[in-house]
Protein backbone atom coordinates (compact mmCIF):
# COMPACT_ATOMS: atom_id res chain seq x y z
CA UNK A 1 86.11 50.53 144.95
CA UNK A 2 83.07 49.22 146.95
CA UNK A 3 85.47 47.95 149.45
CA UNK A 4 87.07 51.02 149.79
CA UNK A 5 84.28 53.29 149.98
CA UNK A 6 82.78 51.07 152.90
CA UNK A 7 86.33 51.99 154.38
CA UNK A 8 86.02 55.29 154.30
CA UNK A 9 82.33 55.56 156.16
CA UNK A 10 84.27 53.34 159.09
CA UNK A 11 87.41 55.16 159.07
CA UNK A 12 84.80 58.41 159.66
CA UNK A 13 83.33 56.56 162.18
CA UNK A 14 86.53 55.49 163.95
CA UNK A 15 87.58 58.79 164.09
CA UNK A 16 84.82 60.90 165.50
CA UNK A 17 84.01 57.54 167.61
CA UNK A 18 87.58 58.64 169.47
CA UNK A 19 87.24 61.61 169.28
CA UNK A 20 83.93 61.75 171.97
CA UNK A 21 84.66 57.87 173.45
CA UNK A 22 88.53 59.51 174.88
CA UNK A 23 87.78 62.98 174.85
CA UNK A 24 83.82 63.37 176.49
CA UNK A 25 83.74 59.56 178.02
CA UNK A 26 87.13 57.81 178.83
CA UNK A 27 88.84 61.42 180.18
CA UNK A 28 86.21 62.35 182.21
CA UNK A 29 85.45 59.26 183.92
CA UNK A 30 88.87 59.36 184.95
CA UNK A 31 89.07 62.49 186.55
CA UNK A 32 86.09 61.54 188.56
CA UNK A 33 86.96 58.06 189.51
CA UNK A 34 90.64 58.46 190.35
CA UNK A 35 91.57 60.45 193.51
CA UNK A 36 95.38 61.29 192.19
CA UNK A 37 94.24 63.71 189.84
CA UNK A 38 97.80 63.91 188.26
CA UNK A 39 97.80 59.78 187.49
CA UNK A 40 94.12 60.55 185.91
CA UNK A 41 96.06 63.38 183.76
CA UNK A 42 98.95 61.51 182.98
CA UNK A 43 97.01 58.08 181.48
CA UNK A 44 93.80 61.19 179.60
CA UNK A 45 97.43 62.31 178.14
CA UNK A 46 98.18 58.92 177.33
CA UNK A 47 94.69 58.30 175.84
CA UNK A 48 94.73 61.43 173.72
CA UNK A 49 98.46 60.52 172.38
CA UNK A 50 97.11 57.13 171.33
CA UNK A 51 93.71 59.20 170.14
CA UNK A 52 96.29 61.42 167.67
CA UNK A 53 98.03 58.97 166.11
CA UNK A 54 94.72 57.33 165.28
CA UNK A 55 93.50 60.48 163.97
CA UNK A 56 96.70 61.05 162.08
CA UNK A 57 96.55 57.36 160.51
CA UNK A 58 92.65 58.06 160.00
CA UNK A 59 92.96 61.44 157.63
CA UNK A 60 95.51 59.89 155.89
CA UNK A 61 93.34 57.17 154.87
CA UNK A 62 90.56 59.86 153.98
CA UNK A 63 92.95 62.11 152.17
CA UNK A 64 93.67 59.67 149.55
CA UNK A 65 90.05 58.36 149.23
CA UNK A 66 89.47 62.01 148.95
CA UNK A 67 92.13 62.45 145.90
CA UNK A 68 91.18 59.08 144.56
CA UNK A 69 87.44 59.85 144.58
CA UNK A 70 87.02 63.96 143.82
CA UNK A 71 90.50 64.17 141.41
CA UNK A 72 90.83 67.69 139.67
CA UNK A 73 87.36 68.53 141.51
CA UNK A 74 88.94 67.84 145.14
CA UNK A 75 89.42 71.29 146.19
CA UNK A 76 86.00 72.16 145.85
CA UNK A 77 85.18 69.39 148.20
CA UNK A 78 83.89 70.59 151.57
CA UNK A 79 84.64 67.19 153.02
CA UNK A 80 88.47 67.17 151.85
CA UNK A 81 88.37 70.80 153.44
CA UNK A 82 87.05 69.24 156.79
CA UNK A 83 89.31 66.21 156.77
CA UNK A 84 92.72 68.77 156.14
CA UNK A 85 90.71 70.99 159.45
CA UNK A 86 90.81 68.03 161.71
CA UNK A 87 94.37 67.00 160.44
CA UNK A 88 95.58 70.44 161.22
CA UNK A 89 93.83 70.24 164.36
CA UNK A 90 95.35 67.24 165.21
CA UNK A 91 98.82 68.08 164.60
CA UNK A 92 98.99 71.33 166.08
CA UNK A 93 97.81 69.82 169.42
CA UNK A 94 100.13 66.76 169.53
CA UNK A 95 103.42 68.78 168.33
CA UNK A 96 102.85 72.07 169.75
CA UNK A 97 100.43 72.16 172.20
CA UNK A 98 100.80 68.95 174.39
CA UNK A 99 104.79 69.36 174.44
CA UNK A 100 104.37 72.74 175.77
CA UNK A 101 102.24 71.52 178.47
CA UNK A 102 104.55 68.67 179.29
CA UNK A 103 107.30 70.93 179.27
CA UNK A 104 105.46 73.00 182.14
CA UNK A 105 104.40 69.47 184.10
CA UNK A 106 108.30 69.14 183.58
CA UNK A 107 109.42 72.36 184.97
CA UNK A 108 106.84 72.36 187.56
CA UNK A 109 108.79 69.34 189.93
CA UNK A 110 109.00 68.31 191.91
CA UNK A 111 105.04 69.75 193.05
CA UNK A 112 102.39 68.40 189.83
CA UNK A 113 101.80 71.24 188.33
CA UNK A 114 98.32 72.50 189.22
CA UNK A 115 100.61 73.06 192.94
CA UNK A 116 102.91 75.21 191.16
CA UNK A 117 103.33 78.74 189.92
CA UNK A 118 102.63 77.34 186.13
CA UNK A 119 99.00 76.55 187.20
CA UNK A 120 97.60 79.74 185.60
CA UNK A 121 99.92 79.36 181.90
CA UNK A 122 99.12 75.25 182.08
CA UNK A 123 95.46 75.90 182.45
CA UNK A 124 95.67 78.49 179.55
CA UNK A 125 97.21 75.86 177.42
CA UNK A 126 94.71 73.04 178.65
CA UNK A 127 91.69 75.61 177.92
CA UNK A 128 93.18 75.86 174.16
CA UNK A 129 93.58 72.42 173.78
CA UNK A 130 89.75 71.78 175.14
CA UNK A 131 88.88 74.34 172.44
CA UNK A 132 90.02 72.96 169.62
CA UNK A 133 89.48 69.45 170.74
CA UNK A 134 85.58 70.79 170.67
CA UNK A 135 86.34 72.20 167.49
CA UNK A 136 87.98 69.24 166.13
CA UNK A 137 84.92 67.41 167.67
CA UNK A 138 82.61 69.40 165.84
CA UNK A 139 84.39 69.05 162.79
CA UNK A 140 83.69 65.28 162.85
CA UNK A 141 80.11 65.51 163.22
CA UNK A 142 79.92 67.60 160.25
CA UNK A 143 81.81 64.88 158.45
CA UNK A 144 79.77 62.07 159.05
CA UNK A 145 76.67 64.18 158.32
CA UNK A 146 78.43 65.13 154.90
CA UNK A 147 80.64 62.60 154.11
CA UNK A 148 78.60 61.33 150.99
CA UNK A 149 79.77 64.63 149.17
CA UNK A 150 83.45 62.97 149.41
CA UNK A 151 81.86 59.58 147.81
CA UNK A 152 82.72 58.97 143.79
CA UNK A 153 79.88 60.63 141.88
C-alpha cells in the first residue's frame, strides 16, 4: 500500500498542478502572445480538453484509493466529498458546457464568434466555465491541504 499511497499524493499533485499550469499559466500566456485571438482560443480549448481527461483519469484513481482506504467510513470523508466536487466539476464542463460553446463558435461562421451576434450568450457561457474552473481550482487546493484525511488510518 506504500506504493499506492505515494500515488495518490502525486496524482493530487498532477491534478491541481493542471489545473493552475493550463488554466492561470499556459491559457493566459496565449492570449497575450498570439495576435489571432481565435487560434489562442482554439489550442486554450485544446489544452483544457487534454486538462479534462487528465482530471477525469486523475479522480478515478483517487476514488478508488478513497474506497480502498476509508471503506464503510468513506462517506464521511471530506476528501472523497472534494474529489466527487471536482469530478462533477469536470464533467459538467467538458459534456455540457464546452459543447455548447462550440456549438455557438459553430453557428457563429463564418465571422469567430466574439464578431458575431452570439458574443454576449458565448461570453455568458465562458464566464460560467471561468467560475467553476476557479471553483474547481479551489477545490484542489483544499485537497492537497487535506488530503492526509483520505490516507489509511
Amino acid at each position: 500500500m506504500k506504493f499506492a499511497t505515494a500515488l495518490y499524493a502525486i496524482v493530487i499533485a498532477i491534478w491541481l498542478g493542471s489545473l493552475v499550469g493550463i488554466g492561470y499559466i499556459a491559457a493566459p500566456v496565449l492570449f497575450s502572445q498570439l495576435v489571432d485571438r481565435t487560434l489562442a482560443g482554439n489550442l486554450a480549448g485544446a489544452m483544457f480538453s487534454v486538462e479534462a481527461w487528465l482530471g477525469i483519469a486523475c479522480a478515478a484513481y483517487l476514488l478508488v484509493y478513497l474506497v480502498l482506504a476509508q471503506g464503510a467510513r468513506i462517506t464521511r470523508c471530506s476528501v472523497f466529498w472534494i474529489v466527487l466536487l471536482m469530478l462533477a466539476a469536470t464533467l459538467l464542463s467538458h459534456f455540457g458546457i464546452q459543447p455548447l460553446m462550440a456549438a455557438l463558435k459553430l453557428e457563429a461562421l463564418p465571422k469567430p464568434v466574439m464578431e458575431s451576434a452570439l458574443r454576449d450568450r458565448f461570453a455568458l457561457w465562458h464566464g460560467v466555465s471561468s467560475g467553476l474552473y476557479l471553483l474547481q481550482t479551489l477545490l484542489g487546493i483544499a485537497l492537497v491541504v487535506l488530503q492526509g484525511r483520505g490516507r489509511k488510518a
